[in-house]
Protein backbone atom coordinates (compact mmCIF):
# COMPACT_ATOMS: atom_id res chain seq x y z
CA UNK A 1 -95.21 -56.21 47.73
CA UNK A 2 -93.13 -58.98 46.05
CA UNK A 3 -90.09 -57.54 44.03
CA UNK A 4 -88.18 -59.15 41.59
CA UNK A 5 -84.83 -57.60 40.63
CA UNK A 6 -82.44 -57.99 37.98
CA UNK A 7 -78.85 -57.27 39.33
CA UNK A 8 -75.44 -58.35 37.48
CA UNK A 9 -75.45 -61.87 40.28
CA UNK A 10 -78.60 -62.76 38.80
CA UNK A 11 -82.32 -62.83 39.76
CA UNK A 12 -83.21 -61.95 43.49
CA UNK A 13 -86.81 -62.25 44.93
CA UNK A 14 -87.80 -60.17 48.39
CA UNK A 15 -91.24 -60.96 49.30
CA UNK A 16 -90.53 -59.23 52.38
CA UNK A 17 -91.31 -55.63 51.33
CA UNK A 18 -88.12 -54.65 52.89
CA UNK A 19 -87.76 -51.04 52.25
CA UNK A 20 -83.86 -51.10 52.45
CA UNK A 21 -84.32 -53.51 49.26
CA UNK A 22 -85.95 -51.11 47.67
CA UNK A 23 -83.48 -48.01 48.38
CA UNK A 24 -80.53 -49.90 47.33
CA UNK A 25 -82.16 -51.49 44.28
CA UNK A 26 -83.56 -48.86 42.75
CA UNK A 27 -80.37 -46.70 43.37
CA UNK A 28 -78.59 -49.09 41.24
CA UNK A 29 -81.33 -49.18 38.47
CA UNK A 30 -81.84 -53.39 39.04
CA UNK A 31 -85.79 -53.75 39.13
CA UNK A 32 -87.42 -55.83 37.24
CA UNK A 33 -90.95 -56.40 38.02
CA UNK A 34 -93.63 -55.36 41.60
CA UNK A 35 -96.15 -57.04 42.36
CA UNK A 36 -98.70 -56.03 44.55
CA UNK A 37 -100.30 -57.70 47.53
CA UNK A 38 -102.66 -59.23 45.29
CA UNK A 39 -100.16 -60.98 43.13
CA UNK A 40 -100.65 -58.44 40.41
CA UNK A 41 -98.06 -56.58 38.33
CA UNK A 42 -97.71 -52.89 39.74
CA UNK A 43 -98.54 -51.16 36.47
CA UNK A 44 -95.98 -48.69 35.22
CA UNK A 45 -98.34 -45.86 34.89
CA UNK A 46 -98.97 -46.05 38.70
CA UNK A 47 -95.62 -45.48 39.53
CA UNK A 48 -93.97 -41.80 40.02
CA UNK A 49 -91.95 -40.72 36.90
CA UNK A 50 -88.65 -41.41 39.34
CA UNK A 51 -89.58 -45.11 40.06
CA UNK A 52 -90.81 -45.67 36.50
CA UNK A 53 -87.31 -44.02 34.88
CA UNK A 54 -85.39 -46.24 38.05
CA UNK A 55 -87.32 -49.58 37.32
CA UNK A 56 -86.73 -49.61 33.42
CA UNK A 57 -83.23 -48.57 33.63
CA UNK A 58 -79.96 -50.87 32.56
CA UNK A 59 -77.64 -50.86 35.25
CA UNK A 60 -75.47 -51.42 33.02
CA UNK A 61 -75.19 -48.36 31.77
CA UNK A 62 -73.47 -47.18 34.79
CA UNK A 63 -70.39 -49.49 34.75
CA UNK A 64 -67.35 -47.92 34.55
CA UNK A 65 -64.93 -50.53 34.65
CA UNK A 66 -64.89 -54.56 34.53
CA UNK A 67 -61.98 -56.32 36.52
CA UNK A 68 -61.17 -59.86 36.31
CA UNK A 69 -63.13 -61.06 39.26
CA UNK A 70 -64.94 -57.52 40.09
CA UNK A 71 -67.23 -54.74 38.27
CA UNK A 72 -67.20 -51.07 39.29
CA UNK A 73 -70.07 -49.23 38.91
CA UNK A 74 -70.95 -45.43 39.72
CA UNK A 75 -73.70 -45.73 42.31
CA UNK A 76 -77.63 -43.78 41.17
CA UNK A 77 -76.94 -41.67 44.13
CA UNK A 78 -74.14 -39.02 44.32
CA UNK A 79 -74.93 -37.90 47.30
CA UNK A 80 -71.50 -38.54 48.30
CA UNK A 81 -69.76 -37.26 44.73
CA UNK A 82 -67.71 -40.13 43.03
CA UNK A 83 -69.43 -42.81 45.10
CA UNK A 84 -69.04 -46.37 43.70
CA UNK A 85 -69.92 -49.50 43.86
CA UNK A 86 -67.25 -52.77 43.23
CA UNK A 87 -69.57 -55.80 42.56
CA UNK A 88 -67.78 -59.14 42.75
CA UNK A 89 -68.85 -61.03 39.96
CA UNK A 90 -68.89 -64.44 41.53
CA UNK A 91 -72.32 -65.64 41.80
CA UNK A 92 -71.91 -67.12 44.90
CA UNK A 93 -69.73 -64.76 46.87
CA UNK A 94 -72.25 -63.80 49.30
CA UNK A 95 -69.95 -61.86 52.38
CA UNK A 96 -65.86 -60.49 52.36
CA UNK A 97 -65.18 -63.50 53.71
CA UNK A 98 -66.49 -65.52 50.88
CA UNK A 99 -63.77 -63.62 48.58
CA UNK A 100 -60.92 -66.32 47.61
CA UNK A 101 -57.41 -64.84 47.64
CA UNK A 102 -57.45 -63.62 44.12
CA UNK A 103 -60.40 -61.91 44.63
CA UNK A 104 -59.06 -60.33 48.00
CA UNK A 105 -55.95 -58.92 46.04
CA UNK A 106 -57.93 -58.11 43.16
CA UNK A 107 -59.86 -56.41 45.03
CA UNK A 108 -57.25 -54.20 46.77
CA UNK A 109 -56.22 -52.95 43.76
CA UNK A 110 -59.36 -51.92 42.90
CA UNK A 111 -60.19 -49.61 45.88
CA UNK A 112 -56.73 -48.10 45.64
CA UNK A 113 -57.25 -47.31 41.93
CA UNK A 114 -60.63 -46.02 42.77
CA UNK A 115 -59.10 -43.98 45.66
CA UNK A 116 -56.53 -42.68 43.32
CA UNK A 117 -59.39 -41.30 40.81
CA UNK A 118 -61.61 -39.90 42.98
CA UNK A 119 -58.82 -37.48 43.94
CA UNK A 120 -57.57 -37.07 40.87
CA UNK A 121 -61.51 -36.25 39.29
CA UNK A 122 -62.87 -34.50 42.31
CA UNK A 123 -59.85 -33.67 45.02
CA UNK A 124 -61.60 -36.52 46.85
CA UNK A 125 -60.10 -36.11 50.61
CA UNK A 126 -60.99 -39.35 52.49
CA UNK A 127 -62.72 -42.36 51.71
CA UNK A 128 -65.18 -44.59 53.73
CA UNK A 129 -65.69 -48.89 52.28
CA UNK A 130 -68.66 -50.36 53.30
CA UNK A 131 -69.23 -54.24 52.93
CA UNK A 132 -72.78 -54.88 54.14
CA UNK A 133 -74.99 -56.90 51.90
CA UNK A 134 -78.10 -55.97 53.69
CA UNK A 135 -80.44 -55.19 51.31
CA UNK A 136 -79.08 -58.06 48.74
CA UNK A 137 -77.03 -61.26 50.27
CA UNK A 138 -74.56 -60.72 47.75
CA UNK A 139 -70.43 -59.42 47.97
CA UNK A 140 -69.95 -55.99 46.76
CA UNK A 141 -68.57 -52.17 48.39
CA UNK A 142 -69.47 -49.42 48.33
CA UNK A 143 -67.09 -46.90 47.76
CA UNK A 144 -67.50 -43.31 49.37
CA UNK A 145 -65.11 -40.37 48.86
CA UNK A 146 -65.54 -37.57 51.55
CA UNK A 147 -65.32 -33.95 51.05
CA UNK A 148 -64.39 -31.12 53.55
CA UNK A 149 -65.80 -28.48 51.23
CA UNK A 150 -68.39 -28.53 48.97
CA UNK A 151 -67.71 -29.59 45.01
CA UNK A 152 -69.20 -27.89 42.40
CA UNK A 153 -69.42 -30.18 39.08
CA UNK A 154 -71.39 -29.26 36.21
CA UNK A 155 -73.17 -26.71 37.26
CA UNK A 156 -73.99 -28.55 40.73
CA UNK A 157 -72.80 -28.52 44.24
CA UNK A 158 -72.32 -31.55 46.43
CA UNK A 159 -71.94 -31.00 50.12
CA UNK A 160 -70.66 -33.56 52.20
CA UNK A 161 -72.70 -32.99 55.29
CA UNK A 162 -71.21 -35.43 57.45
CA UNK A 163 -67.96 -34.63 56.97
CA UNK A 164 -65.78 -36.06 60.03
CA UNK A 165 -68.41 -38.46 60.95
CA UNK A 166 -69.96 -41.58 59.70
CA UNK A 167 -71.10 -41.52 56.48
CA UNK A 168 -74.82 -41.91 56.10
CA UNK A 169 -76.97 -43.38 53.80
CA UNK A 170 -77.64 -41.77 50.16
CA UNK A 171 -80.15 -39.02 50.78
CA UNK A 172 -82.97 -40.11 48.91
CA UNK A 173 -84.03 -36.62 47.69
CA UNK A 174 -80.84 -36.13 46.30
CA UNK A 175 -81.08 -36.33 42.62
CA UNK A 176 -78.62 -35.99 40.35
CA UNK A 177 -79.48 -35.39 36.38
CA UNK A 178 -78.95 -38.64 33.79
CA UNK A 179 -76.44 -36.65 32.33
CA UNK A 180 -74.69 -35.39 34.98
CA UNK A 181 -74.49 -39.29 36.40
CA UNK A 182 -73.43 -40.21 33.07
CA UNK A 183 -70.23 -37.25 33.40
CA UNK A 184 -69.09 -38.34 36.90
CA UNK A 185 -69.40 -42.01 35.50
CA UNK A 186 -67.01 -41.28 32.62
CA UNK A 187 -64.57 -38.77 34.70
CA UNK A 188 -63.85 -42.01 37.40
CA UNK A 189 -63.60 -44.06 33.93
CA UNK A 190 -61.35 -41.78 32.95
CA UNK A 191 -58.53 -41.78 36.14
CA UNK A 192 -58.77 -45.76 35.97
CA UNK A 193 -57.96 -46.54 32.52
């Protein structure tokens, strides 16, 4: 499978099928186009109604606030409520250590703001920052508030099931409803303005 994705850095190309790729893109809504093995468009109809509403959606529509030098966006996945992620809108800031010194401050400010409205929004408790780049070679964090207790938050719960250990990655099943994305998205917006 050859993917081409549209994410805020530009256009990235995996013709590695790497499945990781394809977690973290899709959780950010950044698809473009899949081809098959055969060099043929993946038609839309094939896809499950998740991958087709993931694939045509505008990540932009999950940004909740532009910086200077960095973009925070609420991650497609709230398995982990409040979870973020800061995208560094250099296009060629590819690891933490490519950030220049404004950046780095910048940046510090950023996560502390975050920090500050993930408690103030959900009574966030603790907070892990992940650099990795894994999936994408390009400088971003996630941001991920931990919870001792569950969180109820329109109408659902959130459990952080890991509590006191390492964070793991989103659970994929985990879905949380367009318009309950869309409230957690505006309540961070709402602590960092």
């Amino acid at each position: 499978m050859l993917l081409i994705i549209n994410t805020p850095a530009g256009i990235y190309v995996d013709q590695q099928n790497n499945n990781s790729t394809v977690r973290e893109a899709h959780q950010l809504g950044f698809f473009l186009f899949i081809f098959n093995k055969s060099s043929n468009i993946v038609p839309y109809s094939q896809l499950s109604k998740f991958w087709y509403n993931m694939i045509m959606s505008d990540y932009s529509k999950f940004l909740i606030k532009r910086y200077k030098n960095w973009s925070v966006f609420v991650h497609g996945n709230q398995s982990y409520l409040g979870r973020c992620v800061v995208w560094c809108d250099r296009e060629d800031a590819i690891q933490l250590t490519d950030a220049n010194s404004e950046e780095q401050e910048e940046l510090f400010i950023i996560l502390k703001e975050l920090k500050f409205a993930s408690e103030k929004a959900f009574g966030g408790e603790w907070f892990n920052f992940s650099f990795l780049g894994n999936a994408e070679p390009h400088l971003r964090a996630h941001f991920i508030p931990r919870y001792s207790s569950h969180k109820d938050f329109e109408g659902e719960v959130f459990k952080d099931e890991r509590w006191g250990h390492h964070y793991k990655k989103p659970n994929d099943n985990f879905v949380t409803t367009p318009e309950v994305l869309e409230k957690i998205r505006l309540k961070m917006k709402e602590h960092l303005d």
